[in-house]
C-alpha atoms as a PDB file:
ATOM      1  CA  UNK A   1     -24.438 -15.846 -36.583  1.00  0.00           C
ATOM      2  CA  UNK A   2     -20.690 -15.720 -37.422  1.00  0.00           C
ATOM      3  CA  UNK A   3     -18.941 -15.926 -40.530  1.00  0.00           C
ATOM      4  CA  UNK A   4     -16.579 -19.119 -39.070  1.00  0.00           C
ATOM      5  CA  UNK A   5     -16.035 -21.350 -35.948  1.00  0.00           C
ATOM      6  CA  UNK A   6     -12.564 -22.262 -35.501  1.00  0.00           C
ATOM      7  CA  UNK A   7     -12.240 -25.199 -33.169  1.00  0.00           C
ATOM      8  CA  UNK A   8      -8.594 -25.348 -31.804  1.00  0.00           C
ATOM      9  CA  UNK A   9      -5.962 -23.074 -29.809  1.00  0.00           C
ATOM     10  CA  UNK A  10      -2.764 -24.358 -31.396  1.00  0.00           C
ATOM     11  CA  UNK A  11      -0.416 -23.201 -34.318  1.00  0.00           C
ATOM     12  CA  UNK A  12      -3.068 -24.202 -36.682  1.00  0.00           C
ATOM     13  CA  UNK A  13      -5.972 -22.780 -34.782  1.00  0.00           C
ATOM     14  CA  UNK A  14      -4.170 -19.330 -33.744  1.00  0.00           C
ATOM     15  CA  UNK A  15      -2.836 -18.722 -37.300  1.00  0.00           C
ATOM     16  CA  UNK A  16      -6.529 -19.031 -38.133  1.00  0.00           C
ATOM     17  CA  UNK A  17      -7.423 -16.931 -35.976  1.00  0.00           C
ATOM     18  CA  UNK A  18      -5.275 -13.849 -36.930  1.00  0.00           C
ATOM     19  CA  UNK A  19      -5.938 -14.418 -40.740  1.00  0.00           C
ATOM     20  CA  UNK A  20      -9.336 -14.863 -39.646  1.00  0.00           C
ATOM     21  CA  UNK A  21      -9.518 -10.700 -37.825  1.00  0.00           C
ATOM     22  CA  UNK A  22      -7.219  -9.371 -40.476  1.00  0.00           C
ATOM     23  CA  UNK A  23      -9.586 -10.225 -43.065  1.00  0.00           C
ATOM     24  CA  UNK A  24     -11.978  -9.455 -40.918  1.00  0.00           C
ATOM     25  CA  UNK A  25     -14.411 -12.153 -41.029  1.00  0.00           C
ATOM     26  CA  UNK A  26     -16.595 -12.064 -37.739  1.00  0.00           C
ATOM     27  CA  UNK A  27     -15.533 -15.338 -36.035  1.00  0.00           C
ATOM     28  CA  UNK A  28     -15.274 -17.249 -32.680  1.00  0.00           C
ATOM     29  CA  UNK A  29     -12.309 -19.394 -31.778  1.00  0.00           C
ATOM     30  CA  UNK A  30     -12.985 -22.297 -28.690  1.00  0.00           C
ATOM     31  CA  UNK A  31      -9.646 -23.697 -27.241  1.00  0.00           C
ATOM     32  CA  UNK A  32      -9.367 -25.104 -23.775  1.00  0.00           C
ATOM     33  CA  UNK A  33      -5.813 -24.057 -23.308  1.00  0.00           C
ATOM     34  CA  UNK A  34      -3.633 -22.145 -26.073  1.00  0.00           C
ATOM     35  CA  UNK A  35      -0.429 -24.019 -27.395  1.00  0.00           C
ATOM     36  CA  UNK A  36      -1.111 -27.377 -28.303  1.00  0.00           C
ATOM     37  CA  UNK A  37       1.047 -30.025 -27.651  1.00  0.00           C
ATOM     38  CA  UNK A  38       3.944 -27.910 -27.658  1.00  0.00           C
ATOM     39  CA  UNK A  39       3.409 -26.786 -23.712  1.00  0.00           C
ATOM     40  CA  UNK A  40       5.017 -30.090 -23.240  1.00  0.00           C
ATOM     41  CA  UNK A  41       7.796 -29.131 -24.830  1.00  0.00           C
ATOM     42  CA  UNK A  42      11.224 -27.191 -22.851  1.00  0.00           C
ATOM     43  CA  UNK A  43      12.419 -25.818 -26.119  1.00  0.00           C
ATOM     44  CA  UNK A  44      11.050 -25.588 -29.085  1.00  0.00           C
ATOM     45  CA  UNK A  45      13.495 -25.011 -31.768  1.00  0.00           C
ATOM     46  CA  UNK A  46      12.123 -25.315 -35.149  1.00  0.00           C
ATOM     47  CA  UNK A  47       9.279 -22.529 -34.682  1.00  0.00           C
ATOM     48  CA  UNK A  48      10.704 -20.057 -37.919  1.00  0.00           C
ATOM     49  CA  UNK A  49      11.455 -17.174 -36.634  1.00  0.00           C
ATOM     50  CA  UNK A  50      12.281 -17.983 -33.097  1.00  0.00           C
ATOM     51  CA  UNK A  51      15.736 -19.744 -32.512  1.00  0.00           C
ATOM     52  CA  UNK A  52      14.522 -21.481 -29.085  1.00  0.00           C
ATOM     53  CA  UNK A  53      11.736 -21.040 -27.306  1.00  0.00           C
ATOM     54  CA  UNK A  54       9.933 -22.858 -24.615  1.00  0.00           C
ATOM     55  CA  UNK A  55       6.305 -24.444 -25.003  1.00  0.00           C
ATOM     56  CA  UNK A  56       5.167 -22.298 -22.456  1.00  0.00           C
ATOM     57  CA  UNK A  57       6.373 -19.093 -23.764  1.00  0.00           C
ATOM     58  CA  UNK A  58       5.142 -20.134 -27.353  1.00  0.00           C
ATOM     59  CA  UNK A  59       2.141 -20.556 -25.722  1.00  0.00           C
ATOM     60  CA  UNK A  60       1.699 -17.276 -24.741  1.00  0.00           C
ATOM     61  CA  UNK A  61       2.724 -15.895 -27.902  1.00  0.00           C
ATOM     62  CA  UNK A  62       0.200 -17.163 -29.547  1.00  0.00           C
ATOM     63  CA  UNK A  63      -2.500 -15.762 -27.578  1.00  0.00           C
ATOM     64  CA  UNK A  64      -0.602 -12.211 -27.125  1.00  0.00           C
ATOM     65  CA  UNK A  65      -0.654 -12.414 -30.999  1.00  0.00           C
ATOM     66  CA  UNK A  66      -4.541 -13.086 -31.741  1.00  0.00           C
ATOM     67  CA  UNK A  67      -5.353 -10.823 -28.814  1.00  0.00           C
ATOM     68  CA  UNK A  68      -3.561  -7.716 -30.592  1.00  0.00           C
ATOM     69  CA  UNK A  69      -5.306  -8.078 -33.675  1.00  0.00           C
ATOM     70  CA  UNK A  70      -8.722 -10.156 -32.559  1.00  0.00           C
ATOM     71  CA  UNK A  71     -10.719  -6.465 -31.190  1.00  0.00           C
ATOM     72  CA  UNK A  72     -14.194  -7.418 -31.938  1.00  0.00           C
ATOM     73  CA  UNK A  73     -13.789  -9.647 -34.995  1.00  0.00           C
ATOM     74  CA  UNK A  74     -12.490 -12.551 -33.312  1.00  0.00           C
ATOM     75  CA  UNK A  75     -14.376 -14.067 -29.961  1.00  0.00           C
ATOM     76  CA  UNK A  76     -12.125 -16.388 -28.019  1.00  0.00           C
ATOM     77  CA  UNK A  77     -13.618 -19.183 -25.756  1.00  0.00           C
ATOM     78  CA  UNK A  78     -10.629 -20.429 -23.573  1.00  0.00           C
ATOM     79  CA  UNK A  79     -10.758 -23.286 -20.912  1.00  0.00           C
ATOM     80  CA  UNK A  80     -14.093 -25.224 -22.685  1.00  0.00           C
ATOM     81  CA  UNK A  81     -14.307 -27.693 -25.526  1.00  0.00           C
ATOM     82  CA  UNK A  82     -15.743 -28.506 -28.810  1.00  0.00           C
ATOM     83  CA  UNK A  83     -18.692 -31.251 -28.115  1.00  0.00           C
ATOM     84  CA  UNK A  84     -20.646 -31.512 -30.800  1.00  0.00           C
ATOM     85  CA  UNK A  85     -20.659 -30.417 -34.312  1.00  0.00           C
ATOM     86  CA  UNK A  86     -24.491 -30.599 -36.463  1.00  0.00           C
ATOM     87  CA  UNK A  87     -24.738 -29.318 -40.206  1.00  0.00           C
ATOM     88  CA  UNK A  88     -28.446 -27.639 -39.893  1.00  0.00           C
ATOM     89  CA  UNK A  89     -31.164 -25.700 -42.531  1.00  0.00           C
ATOM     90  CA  UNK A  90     -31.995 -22.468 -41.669  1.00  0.00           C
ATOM     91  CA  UNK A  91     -34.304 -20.587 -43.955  1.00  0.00           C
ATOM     92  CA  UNK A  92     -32.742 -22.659 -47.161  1.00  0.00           C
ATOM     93  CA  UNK A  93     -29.314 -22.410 -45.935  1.00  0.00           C
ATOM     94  CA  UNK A  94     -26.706 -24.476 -44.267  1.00  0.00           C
ATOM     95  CA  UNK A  95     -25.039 -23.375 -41.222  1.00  0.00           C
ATOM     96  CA  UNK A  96     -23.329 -25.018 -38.760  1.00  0.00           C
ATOM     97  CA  UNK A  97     -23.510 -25.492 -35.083  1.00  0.00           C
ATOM     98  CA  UNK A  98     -21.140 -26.522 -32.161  1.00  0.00           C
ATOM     99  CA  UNK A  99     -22.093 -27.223 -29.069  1.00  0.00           C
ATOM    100  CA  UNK A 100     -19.206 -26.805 -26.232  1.00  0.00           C
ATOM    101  CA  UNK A 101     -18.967 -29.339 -22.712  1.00  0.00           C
ATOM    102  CA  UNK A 102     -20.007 -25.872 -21.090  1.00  0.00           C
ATOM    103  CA  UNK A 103     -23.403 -25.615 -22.841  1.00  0.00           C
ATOM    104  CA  UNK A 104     -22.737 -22.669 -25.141  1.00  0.00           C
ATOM    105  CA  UNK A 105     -23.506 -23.164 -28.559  1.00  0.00           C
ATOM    106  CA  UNK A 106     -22.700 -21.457 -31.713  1.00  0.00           C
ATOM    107  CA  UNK A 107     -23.508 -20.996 -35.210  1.00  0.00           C
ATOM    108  CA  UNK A 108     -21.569 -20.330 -38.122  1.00  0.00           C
ATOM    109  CA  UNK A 109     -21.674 -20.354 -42.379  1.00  0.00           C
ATOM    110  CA  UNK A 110     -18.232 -22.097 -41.723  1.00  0.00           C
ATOM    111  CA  UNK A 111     -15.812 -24.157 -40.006  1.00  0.00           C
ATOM    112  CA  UNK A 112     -12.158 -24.911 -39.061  1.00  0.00           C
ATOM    113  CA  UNK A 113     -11.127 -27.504 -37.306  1.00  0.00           C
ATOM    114  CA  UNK A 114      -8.440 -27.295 -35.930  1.00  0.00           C
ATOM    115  CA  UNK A 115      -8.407 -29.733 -32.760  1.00  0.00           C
ATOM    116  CA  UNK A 116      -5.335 -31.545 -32.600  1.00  0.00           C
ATOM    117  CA  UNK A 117      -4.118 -34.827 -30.776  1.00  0.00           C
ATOM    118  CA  UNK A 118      -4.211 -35.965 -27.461  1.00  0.00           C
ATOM    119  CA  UNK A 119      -1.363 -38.319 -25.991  1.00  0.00           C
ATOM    120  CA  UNK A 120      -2.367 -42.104 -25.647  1.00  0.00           C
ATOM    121  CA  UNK A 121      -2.399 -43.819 -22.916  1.00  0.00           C
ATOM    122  CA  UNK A 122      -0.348 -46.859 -21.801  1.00  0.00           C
ATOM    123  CA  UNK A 123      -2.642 -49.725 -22.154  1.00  0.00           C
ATOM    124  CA  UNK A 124      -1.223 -51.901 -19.202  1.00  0.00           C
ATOM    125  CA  UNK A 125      -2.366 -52.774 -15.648  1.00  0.00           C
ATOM    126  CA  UNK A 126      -1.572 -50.328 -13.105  1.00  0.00           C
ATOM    127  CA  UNK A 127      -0.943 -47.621 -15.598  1.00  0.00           C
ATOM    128  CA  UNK A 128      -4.413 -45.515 -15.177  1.00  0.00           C
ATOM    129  CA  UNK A 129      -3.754 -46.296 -11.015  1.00  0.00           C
ATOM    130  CA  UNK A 130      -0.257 -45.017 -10.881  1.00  0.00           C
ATOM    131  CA  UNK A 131      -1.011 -41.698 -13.319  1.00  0.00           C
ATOM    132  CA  UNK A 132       0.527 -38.909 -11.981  1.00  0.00           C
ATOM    133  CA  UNK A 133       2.001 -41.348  -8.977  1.00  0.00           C
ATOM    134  CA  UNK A 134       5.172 -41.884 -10.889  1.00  0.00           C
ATOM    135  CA  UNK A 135       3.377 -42.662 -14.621  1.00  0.00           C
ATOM    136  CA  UNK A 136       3.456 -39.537 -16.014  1.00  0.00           C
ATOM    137  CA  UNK A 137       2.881 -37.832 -19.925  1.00  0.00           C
ATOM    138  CA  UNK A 138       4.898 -34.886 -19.596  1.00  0.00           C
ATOM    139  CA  UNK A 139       8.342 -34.772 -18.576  1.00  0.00           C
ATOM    140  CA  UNK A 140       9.148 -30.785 -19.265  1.00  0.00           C
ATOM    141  CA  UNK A 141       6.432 -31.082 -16.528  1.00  0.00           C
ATOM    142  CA  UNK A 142       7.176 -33.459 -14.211  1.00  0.00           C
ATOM    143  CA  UNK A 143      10.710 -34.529 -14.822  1.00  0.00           C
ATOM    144  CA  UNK A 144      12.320 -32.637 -11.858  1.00  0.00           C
ATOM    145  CA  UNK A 145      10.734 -34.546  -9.219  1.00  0.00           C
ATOM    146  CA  UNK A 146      12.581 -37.570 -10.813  1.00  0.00           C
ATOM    147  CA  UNK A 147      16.092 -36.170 -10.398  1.00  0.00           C
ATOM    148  CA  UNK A 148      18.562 -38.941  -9.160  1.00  0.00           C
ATOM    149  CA  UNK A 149      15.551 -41.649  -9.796  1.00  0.00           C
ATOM    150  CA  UNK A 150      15.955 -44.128 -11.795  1.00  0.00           C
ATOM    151  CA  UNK A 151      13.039 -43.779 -14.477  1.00  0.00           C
ATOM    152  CA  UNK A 152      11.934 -45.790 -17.982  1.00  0.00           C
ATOM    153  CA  UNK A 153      10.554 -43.847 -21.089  1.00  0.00           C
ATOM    154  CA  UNK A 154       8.172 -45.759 -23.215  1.00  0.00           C
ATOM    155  CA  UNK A 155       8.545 -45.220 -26.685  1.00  0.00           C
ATOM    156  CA  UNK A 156      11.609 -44.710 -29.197  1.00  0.00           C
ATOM    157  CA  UNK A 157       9.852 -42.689 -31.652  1.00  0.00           C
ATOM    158  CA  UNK A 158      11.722 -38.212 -31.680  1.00  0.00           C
ATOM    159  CA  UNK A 159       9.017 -37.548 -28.531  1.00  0.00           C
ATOM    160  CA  UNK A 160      10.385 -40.338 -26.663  1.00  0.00           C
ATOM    161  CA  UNK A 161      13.993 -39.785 -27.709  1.00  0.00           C
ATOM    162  CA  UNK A 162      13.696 -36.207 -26.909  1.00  0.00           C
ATOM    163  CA  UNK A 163      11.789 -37.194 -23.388  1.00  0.00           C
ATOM    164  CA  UNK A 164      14.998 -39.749 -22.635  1.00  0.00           C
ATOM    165  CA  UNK A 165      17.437 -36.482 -23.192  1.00  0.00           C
ATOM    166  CA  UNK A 166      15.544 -33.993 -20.637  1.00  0.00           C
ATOM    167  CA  UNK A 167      15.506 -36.772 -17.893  1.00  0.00           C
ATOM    168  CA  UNK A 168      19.059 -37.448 -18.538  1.00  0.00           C
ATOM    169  CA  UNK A 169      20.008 -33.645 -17.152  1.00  0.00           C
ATOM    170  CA  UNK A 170      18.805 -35.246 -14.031  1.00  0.00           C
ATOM    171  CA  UNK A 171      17.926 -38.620 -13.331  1.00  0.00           C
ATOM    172  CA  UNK A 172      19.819 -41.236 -12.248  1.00  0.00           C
ATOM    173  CA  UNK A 173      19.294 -43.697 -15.115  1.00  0.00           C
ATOM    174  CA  UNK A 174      16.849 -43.617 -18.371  1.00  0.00           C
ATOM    175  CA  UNK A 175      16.187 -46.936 -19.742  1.00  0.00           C
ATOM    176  CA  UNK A 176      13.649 -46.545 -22.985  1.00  0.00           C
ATOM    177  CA  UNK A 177      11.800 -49.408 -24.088  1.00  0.00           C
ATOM    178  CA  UNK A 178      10.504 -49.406 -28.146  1.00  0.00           C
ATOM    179  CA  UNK A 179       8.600 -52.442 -29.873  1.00  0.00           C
ATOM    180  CA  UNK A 180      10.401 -52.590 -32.634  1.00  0.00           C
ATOM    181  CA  UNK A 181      13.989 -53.568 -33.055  1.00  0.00           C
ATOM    182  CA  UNK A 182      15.761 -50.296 -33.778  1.00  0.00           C
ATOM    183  CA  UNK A 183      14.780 -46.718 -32.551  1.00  0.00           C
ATOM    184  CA  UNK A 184      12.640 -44.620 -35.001  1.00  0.00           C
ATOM    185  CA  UNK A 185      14.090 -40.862 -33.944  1.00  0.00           C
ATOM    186  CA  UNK A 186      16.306 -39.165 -35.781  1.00  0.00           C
ATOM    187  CA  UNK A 187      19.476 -40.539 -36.470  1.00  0.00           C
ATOM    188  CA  UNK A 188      22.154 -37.658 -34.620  1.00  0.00           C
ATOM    189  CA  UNK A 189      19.889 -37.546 -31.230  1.00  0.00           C
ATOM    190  CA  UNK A 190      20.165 -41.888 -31.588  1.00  0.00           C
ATOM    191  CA  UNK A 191      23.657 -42.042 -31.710  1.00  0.00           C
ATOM    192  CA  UNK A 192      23.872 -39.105 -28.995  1.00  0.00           C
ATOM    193  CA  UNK A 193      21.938 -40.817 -26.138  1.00  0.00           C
ATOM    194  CA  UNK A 194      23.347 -43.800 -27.117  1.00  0.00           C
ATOM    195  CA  UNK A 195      26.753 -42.450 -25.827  1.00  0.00           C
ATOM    196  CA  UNK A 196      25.412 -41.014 -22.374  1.00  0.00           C
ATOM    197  CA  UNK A 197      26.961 -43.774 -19.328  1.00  0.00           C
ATOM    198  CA  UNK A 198      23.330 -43.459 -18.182  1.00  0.00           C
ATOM    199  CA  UNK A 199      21.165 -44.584 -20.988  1.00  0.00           C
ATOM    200  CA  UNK A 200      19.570 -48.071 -22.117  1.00  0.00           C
ATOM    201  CA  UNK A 201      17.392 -49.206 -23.927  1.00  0.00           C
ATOM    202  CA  UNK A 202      15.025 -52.422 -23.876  1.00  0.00           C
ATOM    203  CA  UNK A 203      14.467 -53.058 -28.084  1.00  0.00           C
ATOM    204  CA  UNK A 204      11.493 -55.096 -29.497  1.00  0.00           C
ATOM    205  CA  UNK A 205       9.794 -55.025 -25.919  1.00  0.00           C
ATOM    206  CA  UNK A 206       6.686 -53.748 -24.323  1.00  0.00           C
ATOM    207  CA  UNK A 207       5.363 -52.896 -20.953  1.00  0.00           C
ATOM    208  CA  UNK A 208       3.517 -55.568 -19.411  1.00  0.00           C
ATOM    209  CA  UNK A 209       2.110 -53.925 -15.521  1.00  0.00           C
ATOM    210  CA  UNK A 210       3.176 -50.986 -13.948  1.00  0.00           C
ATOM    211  CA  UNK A 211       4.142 -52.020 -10.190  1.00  0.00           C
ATOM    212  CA  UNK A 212       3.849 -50.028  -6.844  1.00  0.00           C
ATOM    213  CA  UNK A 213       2.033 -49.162  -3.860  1.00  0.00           C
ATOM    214  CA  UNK A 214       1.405 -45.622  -3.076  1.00  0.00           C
ATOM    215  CA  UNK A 215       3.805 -44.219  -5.789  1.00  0.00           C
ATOM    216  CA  UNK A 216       5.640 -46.735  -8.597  1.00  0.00           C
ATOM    217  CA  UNK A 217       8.232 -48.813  -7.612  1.00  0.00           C
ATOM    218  CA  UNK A 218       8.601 -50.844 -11.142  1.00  0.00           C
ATOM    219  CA  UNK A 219       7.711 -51.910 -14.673  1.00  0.00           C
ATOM    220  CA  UNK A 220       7.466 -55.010 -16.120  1.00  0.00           C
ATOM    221  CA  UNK A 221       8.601 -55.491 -19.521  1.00  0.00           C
ATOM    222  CA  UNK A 222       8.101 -58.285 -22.023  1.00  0.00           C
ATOM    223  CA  UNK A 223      10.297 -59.235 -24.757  1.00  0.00           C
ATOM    224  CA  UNK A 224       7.977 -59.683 -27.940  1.00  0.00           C
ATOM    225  CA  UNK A 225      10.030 -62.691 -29.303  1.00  0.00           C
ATOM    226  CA  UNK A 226      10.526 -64.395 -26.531  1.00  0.00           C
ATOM    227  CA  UNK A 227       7.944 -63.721 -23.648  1.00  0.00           C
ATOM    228  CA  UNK A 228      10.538 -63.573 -21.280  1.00  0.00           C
ATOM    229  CA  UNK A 229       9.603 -60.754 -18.897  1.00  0.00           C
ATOM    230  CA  UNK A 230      11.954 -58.430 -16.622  1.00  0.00           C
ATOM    231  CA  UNK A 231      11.451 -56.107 -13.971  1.00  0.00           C
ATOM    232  CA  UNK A 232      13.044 -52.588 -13.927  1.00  0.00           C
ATOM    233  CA  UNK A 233      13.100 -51.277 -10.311  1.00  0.00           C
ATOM    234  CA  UNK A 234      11.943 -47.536 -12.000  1.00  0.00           C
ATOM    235  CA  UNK A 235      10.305 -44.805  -9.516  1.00  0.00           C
ATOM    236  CA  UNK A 236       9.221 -42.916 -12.692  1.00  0.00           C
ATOM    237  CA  UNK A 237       7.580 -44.398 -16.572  1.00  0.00           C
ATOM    238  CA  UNK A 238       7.050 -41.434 -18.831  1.00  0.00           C
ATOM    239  CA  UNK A 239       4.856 -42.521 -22.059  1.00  0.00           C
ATOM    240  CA  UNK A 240       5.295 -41.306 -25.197  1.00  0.00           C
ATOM    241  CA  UNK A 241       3.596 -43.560 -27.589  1.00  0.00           C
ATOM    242  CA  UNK A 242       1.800 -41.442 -29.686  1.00  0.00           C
ATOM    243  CA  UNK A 243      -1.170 -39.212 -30.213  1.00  0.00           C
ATOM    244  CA  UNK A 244      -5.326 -40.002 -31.112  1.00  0.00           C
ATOM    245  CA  UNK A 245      -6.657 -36.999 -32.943  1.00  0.00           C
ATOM    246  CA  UNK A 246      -9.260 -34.789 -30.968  1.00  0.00           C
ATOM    247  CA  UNK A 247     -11.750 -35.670 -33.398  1.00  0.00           C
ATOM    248  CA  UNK A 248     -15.034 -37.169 -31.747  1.00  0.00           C
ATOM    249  CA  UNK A 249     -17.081 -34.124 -31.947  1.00  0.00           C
ATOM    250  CA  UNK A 250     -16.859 -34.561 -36.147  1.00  0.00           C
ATOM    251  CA  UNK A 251     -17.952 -38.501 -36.221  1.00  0.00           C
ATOM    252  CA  UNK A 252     -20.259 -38.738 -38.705  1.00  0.00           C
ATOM    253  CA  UNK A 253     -20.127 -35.268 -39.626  1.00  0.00           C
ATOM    254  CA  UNK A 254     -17.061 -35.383 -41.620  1.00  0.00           C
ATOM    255  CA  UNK A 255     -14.779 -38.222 -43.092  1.00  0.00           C
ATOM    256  CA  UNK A 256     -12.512 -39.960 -41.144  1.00  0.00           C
ATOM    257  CA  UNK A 257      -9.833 -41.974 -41.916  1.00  0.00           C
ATOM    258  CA  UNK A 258      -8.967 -45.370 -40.199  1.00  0.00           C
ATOM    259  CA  UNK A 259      -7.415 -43.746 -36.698  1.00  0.00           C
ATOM    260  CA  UNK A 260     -10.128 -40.585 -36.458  1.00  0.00           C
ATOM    261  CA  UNK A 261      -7.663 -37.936 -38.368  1.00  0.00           C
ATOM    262  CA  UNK A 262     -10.435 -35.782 -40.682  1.00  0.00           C
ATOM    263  CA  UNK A 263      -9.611 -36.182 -44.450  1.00  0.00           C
ATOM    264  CA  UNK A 264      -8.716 -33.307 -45.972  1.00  0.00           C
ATOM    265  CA  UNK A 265      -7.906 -32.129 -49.626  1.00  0.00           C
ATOM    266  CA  UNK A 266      -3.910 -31.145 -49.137  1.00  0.00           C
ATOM    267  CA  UNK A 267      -4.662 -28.264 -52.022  1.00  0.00           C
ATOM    268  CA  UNK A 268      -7.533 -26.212 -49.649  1.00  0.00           C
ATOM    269  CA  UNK A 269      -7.386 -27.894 -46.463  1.00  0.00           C
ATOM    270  CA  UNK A 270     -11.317 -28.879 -47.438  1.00  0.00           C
ATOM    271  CA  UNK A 271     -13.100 -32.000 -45.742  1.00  0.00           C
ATOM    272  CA  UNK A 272     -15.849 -34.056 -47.352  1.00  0.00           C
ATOM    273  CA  UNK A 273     -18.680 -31.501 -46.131  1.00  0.00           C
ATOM    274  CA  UNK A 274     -19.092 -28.376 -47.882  1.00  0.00           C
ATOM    275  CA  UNK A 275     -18.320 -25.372 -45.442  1.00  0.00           C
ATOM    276  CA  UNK A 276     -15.495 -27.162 -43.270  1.00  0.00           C
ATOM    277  CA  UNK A 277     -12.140 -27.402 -43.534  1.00  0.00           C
ATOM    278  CA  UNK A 278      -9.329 -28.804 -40.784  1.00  0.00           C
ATOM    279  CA  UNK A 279      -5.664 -28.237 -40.019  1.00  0.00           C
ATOM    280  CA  UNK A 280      -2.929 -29.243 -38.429  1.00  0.00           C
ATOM    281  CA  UNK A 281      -2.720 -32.715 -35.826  1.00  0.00           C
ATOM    282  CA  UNK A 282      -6.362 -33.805 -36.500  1.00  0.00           C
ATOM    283  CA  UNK A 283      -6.033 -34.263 -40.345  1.00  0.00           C
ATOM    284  CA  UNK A 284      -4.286 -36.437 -42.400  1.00  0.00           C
ATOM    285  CA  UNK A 285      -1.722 -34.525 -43.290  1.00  0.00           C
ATOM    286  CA  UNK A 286       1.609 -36.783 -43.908  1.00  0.00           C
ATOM    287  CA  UNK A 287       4.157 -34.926 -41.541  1.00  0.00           C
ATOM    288  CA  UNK A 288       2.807 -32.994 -38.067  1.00  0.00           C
ATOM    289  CA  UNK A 289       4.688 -30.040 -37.437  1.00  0.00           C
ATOM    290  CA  UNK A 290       3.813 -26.491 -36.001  1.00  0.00           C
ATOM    291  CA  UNK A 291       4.726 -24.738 -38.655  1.00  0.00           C
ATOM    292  CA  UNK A 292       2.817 -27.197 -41.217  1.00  0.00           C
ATOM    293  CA  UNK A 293       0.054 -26.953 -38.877  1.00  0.00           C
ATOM    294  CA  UNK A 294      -0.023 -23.167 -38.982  1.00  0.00           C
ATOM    295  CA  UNK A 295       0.977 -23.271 -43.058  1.00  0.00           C
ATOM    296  CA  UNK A 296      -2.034 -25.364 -43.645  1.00  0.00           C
ATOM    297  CA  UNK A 297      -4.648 -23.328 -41.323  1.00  0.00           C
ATOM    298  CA  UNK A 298      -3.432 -20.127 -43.271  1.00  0.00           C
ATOM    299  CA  UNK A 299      -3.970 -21.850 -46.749  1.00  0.00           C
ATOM    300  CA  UNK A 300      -7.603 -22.974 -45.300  1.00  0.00           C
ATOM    301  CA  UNK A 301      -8.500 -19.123 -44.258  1.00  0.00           C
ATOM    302  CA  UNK A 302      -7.425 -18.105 -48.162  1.00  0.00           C
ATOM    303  CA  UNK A 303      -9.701 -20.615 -49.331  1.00  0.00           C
ATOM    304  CA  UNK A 304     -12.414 -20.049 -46.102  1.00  0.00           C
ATOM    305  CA  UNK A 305     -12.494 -16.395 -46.989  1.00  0.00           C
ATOM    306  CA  UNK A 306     -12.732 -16.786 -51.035  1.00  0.00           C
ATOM    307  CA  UNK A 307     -15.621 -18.917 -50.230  1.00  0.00           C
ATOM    308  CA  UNK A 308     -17.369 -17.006 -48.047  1.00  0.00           C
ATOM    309  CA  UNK A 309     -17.241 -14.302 -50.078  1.00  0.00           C
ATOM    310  CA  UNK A 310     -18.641 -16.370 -53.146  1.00  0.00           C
ATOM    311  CA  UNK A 311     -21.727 -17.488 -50.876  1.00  0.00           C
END
């Protein structure tokens, strides 16, 4: 029986984590890969602390800093994943369980979660045929075999801006396509890209059918007011159209708002049930940022611990 299950490996889940062996509550921490969505990322610059650093690195960081102060407090699980999570009786008390996809199962008096988000998908023909054949969701990852291509982005929200600026280093041409009728990202990196010789963009319009035959060779896009639909004669699509929150394992467990994000009181980081609390991309909080995400896990543990230590 431990004391808590934290159920993540990013900011929010790390920061957990160390508050977690520092105050030394016996706990076990499940991630399938430490970082979050920030291993996407080629620098990271807003991390306090740390002028630039890339997702990668800040990966590693993280886990170099639980491991020096986990010992024997903190278990980590690395490379499985949260499946289920039951609120159970045992001998008049409540503890909870979580089952993992590789059949462990643990128990716990309480719970983080800590989960985060998961890219969506494009929601066109051809996209789930052509993934990783030229549609791809991360360019820090795949960008370089696009250099001198000409390539789309698909979505004008900061991630797709900031998607549009890496290929740019290399690519031939970057054409991003939004929905609505002016870009969402901030307003400096707009008015940057907007300046590059290279750079388009395709306003209040949306993909259509991804087009190729071993690898892409196009994307249809339709213009929302007037149906009219164009071909771009792109090798590479990179999507960035938002993220679902890794939340399935808490259905009907916790509450959920209207997209899957748990609630959460913004004061303790508390959920609906009694014993759990959640942090960071899977909640509700208002903006998503590592270092909200790791502010709000460490205000959880303060509460986590005063709790525990009250039951």
């Amino acid at each position: 029986m431990h004391d808590l299950i934290i159920i993540g490996g990013g900011p929010a889940g790390v920061a957990a984590g160390v508050y977690a062996a520092r105050k030394r509550l016996k706990s076990v921490l499940i991630t399938e890969a430490f970082g979050g969505q920030s291993t996407d990322s080629l620098g990271v610059e807003n991390w306090i602390g740390t002028q630039k650093i890339s997702g990668i690195d800040l990966a590693h960081a993280f886990k170099a800093h639980l491991d020096a102060y986990k010992g024997d407090i903190v278990e980590t699980v690395e490379g499985d994943r949260a499946m289920t999570l039951a609120k159970v009786e045992q001998e008049g008390k409540t503890v909870f369980t979580v089952g993992t996809r590789d059949g462990k199962s643990f128990s716990a008096r309480a719970v983080l979660i800590a989960s985060g988000a998961a890219r969506k998908k494009l929601p066109v023909p051809g996209a789930d045929a052509f993934e990783n054949k030229g549609v791809t969701y991360c360019a820090s990852c795949d960008g370089p075999l696009f250099e001198g291509q000409d390539v789309a982005v698909v979505g004008g929200g900061n991630a797709g801006l900031e998607t549009a600026a890496q290929l740019l280093a290399y690519c031939k041409s970057v054409t991003l396509i939004h929905r609505h009728d002016m870009l969402k990202g901030d307003k400096i990196t707009v008015e940057k890209l907007s300046a590059h010789p290279h750079f388009s963009t395709l306003c209040k319009s949306e993909p259509s059918e991804v087009l190729g035959d071993k690898f892409v060779t196009g994307l249809k896009v339709k213009n929302r007011d007037t149906n009219q639909e164009v071909t771009l004669p792109v090798t590479g699509i990179f999507v960035e159209i938002g993220v679902m929150p890794n939340t399935d394992f808490a259905k009907g467990v916790v509450e959920l708002d209207a997209v899957n994000r748990v609630i959460t009181d913004p004061k303790n980081q508390h959920t609906s049930v009694e014993g759990i609390w959640a942090a960071g991309d899977c909640t509700d909080e208002l903006y998503h940022q590592n270092n909200i995400a790791a502010g709000d896990a460490v205000k959880a543990l303060e509460d986590i611990y005063q709790w525990l230590m009250a039951h």
